[in-house]
N, C-alpha and C. Protein backbone atom coordinates (compact mmCIF):
# COMPACT_ATOMS: atom_id res chain seq x y z
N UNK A 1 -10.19 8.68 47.96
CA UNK A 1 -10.94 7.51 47.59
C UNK A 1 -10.74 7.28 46.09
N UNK A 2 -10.29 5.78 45.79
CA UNK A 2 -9.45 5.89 44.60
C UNK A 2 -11.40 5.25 43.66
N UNK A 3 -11.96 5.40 42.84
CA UNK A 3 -12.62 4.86 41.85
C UNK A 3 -12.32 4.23 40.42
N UNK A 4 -12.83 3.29 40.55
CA UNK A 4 -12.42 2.38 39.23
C UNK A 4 -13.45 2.42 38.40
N UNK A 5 -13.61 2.66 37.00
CA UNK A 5 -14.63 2.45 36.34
C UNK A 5 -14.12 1.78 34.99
N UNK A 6 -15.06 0.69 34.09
CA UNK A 6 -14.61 -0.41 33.42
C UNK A 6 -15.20 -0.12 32.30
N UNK A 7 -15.19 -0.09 30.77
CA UNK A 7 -16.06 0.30 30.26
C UNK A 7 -15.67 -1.32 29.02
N UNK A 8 -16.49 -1.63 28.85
CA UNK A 8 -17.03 -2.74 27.95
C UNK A 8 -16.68 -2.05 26.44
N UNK A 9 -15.81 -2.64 25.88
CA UNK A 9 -15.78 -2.15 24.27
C UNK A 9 -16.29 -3.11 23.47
N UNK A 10 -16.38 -4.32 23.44
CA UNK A 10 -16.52 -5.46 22.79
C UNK A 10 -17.79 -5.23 22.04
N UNK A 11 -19.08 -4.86 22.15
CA UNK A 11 -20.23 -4.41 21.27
C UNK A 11 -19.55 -3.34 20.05
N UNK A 12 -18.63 -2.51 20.66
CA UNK A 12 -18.23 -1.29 19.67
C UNK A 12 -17.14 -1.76 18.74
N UNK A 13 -16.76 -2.45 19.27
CA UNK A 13 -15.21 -3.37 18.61
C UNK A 13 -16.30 -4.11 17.85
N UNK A 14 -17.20 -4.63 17.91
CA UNK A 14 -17.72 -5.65 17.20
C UNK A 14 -18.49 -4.91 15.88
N UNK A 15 -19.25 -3.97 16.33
CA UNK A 15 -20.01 -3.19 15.30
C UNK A 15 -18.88 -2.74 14.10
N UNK A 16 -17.69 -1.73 14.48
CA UNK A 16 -17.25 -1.39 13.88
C UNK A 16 -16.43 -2.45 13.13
N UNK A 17 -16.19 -3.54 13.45
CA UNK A 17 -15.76 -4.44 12.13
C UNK A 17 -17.13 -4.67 11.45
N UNK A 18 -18.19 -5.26 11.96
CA UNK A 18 -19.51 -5.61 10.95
C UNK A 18 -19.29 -4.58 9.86
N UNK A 19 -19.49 -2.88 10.53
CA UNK A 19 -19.32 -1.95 9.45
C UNK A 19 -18.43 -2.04 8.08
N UNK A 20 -16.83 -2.31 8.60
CA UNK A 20 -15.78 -2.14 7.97
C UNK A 20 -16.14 -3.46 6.92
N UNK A 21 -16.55 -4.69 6.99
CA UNK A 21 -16.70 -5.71 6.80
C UNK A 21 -17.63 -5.77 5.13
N UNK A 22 -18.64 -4.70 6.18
CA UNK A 22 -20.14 -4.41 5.11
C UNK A 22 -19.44 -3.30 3.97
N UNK A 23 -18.58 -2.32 4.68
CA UNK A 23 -18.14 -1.32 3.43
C UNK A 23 -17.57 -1.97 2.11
N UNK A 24 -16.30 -3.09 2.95
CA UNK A 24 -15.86 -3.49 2.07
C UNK A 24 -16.01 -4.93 0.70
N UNK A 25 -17.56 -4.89 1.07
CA UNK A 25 -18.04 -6.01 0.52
C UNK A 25 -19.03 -5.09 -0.54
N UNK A 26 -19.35 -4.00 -0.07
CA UNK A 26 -20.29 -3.18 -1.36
C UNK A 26 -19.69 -2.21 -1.65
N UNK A 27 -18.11 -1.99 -1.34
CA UNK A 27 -17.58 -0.76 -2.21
C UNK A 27 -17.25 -1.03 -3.67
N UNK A 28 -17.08 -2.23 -3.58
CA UNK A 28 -16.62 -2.92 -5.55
C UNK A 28 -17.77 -2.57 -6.32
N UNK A 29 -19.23 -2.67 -5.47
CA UNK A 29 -20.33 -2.94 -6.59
C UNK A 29 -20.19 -1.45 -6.80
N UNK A 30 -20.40 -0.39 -6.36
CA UNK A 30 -20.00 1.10 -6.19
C UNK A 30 -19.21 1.24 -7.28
N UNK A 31 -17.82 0.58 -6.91
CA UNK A 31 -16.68 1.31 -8.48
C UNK A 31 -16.91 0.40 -9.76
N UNK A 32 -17.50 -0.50 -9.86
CA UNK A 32 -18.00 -1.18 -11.11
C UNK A 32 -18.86 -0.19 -11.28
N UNK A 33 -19.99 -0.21 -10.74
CA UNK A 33 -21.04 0.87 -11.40
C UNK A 33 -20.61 2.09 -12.16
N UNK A 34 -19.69 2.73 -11.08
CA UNK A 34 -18.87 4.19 -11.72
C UNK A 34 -18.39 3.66 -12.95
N UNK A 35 -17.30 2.66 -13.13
CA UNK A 35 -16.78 2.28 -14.33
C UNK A 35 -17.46 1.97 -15.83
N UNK A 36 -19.12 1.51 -15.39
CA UNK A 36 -20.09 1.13 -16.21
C UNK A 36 -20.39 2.04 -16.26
N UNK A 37 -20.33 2.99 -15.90
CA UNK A 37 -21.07 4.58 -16.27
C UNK A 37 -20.42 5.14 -17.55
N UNK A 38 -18.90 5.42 -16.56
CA UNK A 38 -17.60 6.23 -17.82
C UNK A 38 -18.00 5.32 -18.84
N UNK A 39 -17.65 4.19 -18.90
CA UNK A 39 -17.54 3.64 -20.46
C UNK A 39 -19.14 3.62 -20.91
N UNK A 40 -19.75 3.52 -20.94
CA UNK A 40 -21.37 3.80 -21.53
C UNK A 40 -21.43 5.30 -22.10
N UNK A 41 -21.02 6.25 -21.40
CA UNK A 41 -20.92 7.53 -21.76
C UNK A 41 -19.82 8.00 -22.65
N UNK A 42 -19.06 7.09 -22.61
CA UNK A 42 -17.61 7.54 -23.37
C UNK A 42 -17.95 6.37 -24.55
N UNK A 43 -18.72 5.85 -24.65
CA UNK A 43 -18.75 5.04 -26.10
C UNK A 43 -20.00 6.21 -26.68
N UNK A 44 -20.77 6.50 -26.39
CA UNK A 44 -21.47 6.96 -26.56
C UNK A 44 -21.36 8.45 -27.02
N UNK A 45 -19.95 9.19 -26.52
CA UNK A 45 -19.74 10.80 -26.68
C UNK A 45 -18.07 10.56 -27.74
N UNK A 46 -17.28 9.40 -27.89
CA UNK A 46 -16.69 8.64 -28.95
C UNK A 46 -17.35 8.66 -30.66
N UNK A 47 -16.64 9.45 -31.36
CA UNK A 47 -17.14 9.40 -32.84
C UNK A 47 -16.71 7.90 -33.45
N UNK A 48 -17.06 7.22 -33.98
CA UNK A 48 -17.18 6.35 -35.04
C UNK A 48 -16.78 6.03 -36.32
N UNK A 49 -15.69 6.05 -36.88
CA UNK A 49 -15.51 5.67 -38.08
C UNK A 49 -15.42 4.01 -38.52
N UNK A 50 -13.99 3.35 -37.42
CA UNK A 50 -14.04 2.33 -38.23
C UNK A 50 -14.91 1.50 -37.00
N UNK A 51 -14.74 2.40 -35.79
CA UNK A 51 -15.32 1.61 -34.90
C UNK A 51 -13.99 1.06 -33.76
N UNK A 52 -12.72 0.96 -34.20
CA UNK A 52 -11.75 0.26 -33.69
C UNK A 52 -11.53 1.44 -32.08
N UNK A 53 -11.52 2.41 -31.80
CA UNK A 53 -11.58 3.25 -30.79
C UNK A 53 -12.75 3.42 -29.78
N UNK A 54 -14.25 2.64 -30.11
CA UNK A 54 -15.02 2.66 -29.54
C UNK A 54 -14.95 0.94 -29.13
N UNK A 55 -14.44 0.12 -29.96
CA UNK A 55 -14.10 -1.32 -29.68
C UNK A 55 -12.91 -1.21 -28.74
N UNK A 56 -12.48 -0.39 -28.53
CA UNK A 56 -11.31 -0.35 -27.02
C UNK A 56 -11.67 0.12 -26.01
N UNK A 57 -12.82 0.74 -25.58
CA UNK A 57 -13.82 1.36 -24.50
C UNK A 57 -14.29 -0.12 -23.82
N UNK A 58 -14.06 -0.25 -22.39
CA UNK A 58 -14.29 -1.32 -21.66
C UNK A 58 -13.93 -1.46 -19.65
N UNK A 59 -14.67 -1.53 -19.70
CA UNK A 59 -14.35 -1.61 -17.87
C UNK A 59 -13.17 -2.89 -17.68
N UNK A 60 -12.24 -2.55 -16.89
CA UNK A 60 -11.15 -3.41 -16.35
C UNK A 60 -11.12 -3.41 -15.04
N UNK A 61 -10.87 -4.76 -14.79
CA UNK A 61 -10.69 -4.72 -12.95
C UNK A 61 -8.94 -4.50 -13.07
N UNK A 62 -9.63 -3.83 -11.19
CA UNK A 62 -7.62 -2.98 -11.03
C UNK A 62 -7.77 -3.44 -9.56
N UNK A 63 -6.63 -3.60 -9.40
CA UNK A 63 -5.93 -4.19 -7.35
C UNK A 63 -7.08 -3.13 -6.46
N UNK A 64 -7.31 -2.28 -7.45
CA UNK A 64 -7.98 -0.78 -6.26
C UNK A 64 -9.19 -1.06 -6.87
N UNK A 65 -9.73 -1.41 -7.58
CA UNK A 65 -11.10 -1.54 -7.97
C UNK A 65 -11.46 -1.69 -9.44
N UNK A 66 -12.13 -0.43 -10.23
CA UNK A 66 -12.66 -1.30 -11.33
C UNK A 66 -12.26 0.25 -12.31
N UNK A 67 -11.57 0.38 -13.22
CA UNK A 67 -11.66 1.18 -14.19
C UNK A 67 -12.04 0.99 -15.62
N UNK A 68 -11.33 2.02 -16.35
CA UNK A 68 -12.30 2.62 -17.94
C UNK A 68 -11.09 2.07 -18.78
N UNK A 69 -10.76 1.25 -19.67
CA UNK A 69 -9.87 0.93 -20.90
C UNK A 69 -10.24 1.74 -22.22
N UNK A 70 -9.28 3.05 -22.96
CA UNK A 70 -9.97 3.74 -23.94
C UNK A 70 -8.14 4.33 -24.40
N UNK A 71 -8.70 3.41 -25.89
CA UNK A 71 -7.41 3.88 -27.03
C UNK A 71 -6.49 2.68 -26.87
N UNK A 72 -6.65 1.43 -25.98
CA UNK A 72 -5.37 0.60 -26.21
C UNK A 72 -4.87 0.06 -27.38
N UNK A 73 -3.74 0.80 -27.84
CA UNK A 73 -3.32 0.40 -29.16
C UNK A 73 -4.05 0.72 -30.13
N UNK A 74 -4.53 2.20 -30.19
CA UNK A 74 -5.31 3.08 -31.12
C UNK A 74 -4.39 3.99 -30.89
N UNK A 75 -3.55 4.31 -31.94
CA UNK A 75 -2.72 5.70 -31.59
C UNK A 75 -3.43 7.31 -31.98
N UNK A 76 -4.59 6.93 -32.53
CA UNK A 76 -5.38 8.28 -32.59
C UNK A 76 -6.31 8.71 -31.58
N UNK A 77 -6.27 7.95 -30.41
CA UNK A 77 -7.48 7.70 -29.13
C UNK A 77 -6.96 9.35 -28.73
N UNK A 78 -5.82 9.13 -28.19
CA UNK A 78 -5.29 10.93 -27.67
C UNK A 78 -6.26 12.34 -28.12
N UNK A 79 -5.32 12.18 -29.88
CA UNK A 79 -6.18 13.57 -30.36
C UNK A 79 -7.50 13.59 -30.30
N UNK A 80 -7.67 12.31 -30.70
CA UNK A 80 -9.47 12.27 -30.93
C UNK A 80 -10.46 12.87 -28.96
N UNK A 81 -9.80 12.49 -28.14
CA UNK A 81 -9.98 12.74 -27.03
C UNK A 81 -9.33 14.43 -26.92
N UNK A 82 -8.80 14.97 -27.12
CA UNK A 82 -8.44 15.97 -27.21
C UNK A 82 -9.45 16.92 -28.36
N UNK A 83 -9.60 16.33 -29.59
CA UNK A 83 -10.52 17.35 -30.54
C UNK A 83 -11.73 17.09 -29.68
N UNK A 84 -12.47 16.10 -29.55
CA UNK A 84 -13.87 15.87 -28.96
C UNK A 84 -14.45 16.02 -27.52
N UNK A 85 -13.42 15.93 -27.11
CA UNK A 85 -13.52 16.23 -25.21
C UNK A 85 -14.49 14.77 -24.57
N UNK A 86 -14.16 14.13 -25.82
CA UNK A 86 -15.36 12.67 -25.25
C UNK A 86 -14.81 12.19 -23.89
N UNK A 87 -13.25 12.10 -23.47
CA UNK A 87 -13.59 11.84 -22.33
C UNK A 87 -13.69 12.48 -21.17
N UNK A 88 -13.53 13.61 -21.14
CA UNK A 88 -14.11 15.14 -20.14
C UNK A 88 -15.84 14.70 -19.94
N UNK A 89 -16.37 14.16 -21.36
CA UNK A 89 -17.78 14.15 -20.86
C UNK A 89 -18.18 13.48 -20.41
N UNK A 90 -17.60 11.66 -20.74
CA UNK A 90 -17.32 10.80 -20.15
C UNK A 90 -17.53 11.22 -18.35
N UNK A 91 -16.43 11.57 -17.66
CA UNK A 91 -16.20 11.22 -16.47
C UNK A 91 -16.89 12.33 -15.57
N UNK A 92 -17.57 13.66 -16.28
CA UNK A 92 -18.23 14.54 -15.73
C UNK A 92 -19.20 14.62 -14.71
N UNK A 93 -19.11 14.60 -13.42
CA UNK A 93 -20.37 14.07 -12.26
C UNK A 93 -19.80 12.98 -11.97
N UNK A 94 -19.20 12.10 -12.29
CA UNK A 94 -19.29 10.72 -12.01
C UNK A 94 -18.64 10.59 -10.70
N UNK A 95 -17.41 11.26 -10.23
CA UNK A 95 -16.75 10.96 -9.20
C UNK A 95 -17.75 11.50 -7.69
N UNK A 96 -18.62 12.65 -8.33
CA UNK A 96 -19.79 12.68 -7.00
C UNK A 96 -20.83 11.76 -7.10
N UNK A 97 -21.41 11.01 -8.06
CA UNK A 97 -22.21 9.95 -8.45
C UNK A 97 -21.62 8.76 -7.48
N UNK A 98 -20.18 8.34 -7.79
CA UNK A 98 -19.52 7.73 -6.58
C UNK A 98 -19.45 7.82 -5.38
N UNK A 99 -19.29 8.99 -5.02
CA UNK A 99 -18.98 9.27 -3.65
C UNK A 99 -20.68 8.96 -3.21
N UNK A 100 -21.76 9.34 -3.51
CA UNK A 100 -22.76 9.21 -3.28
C UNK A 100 -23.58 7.40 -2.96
N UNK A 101 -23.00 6.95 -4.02
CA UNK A 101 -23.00 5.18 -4.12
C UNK A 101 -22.71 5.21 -2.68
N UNK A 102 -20.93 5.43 -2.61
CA UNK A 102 -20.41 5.03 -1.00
C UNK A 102 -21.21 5.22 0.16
N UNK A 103 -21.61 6.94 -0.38
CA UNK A 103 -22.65 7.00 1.28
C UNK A 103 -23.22 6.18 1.25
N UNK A 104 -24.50 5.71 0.32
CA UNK A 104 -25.65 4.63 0.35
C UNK A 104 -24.91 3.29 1.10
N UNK A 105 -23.91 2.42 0.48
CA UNK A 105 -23.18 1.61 1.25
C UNK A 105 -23.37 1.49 2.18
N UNK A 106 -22.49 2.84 2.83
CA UNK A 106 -22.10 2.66 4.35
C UNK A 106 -23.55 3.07 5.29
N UNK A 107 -24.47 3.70 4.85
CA UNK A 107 -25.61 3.97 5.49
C UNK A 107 -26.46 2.73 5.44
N UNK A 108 -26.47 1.71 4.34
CA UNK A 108 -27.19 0.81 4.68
C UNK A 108 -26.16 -0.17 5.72
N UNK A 109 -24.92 0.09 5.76
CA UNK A 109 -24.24 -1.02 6.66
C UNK A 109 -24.30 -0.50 8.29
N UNK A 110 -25.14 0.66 8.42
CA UNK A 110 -24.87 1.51 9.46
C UNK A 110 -26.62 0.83 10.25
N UNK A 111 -27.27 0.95 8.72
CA UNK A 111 -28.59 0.69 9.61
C UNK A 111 -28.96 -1.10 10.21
N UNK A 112 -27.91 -1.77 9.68
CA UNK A 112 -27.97 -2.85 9.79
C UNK A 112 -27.04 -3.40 11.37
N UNK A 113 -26.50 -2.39 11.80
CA UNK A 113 -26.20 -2.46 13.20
C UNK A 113 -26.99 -2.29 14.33
């Protein structure tokens, strides 16, 4: 006796785009935030003289999302990042600070199904 059984995907096909839909509409606010972090902290852990190396600290949008601009056309940005470790302190936590954003994201796009 042969049995046929049919199973309906169209609710699950449907959810999982809403999801994909919702991730990808609040993952930007996520890597801006991260990016507003590094540079707030890296102007901030950045020594000061003329000012021209802390005036190059700035969030940039990128094809992948949102990063940190630090030293463009400051040829002392390197060492000074190297004597000071400003940007080690800069980016310290931040990439689990991110990952954490994402969960929130996708958990609010989860509860909204």
């Amino acid at each position: 006796m042969a049995v046929k059984v049919d199973f309906d995907t169209r609710a699950l096909t449907a959810g999982v785009k809403q999801l994909g839909d919702g991730i990808a509409r609040g993952a930007p606010a996520a890597a801006r935030k991260a990016a507003e972090d590094v540079a707030a902290r890296l102007r901030q852990a950045t020594p000061v003289r003329t000012g021209t190396l802390a005036a190059s600290i700035g969030v940039v949008a990128d094809p992948a999302g949102f990063g940190v601009s630090y030293g463009a056309d400051v040829d002392y940005a390197r060492p000074v990042a190297a004597r000071t470790g400003n940007v080690a302190q800069a980016i310290a936590g931040i990439p689990d600070a991110y990952g954490r954003d994402c969960q929130n994201v996708a958990a609010t796009q989860v509860r909204r199904l």
